[in-house]
C-alpha atoms as a PDB file:
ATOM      1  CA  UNK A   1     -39.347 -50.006 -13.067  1.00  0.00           C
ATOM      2  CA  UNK A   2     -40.069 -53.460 -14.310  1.00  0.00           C
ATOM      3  CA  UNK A   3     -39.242 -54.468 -17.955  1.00  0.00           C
ATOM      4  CA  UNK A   4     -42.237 -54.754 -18.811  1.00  0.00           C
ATOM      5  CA  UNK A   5     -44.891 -53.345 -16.752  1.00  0.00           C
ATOM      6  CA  UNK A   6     -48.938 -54.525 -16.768  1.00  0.00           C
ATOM      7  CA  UNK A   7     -52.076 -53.109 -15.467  1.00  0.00           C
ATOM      8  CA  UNK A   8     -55.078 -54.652 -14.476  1.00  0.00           C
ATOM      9  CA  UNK A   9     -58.589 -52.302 -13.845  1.00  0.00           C
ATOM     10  CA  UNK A  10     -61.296 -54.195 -12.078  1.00  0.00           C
ATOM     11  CA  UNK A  11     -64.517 -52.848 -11.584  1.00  0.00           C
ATOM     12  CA  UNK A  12     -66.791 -53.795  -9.121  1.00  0.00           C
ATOM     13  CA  UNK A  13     -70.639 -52.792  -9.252  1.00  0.00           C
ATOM     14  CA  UNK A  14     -70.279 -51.324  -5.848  1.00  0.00           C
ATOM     15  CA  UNK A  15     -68.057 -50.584  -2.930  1.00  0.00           C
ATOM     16  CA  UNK A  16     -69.172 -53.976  -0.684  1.00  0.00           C
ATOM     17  CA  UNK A  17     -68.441 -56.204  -3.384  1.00  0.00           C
ATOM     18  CA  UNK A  18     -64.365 -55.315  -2.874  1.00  0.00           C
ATOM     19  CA  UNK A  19     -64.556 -56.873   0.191  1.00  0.00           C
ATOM     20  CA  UNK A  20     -65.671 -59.857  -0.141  1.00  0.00           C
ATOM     21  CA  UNK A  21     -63.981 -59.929  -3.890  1.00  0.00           C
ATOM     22  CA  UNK A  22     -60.263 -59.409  -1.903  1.00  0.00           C
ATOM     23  CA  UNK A  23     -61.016 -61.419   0.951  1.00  0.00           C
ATOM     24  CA  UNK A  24     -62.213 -64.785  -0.886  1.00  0.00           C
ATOM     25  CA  UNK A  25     -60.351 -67.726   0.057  1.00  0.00           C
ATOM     26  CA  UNK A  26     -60.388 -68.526  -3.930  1.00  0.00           C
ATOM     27  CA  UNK A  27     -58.633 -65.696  -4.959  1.00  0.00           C
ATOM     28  CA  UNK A  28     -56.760 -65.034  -1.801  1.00  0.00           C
ATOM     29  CA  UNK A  29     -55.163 -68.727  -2.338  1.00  0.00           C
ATOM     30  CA  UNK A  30     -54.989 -67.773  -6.141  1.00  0.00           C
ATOM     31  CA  UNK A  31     -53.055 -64.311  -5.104  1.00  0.00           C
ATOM     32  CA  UNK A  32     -50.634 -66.627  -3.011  1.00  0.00           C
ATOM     33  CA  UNK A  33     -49.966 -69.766  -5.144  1.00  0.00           C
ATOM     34  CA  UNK A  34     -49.602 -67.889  -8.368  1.00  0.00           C
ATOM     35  CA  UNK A  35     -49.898 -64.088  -8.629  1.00  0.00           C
ATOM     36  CA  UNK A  36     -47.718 -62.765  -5.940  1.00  0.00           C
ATOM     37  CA  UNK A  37     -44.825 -65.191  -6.584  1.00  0.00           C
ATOM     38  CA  UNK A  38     -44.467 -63.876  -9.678  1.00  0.00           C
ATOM     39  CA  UNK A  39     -44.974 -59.891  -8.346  1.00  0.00           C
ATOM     40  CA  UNK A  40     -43.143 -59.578  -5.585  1.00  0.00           C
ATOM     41  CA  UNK A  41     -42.635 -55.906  -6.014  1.00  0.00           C
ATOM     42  CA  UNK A  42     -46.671 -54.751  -7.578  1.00  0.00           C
ATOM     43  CA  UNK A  43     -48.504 -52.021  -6.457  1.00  0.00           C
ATOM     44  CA  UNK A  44     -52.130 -52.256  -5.520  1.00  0.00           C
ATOM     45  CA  UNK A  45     -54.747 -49.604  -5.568  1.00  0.00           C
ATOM     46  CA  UNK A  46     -58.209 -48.830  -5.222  1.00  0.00           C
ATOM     47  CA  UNK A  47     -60.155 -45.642  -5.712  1.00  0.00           C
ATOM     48  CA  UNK A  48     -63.636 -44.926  -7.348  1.00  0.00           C
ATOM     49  CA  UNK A  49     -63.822 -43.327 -10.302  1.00  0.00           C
ATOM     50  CA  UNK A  50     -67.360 -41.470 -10.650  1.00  0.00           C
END
């Protein structure tokens, strides 16, 4: 477990928008450049809450 673990909840107004939200060349390149350099080992989840 890391040192110092984070979370991050994101919610979307509905299901279709998670698509195109983790698919975007913006935050796919943001992902790659800075986010997953520095979390090589994160989990990522995604499940509705109701």
């Amino acid at each position: 477990m890391p040192a110092n673990p984070r979370a991050w909840l994101i919610r979307f107004t509905h299901e279709a928008v998670i698509d195109h939200y983790r698919d975007h060349p913006a935050h796919v390149a943001f992902a790659d450049q800075h986010f997953r350099p520095l979390a090589p080992d994160r989990l990522t989840t995604d499940y509705r809450l109701e």
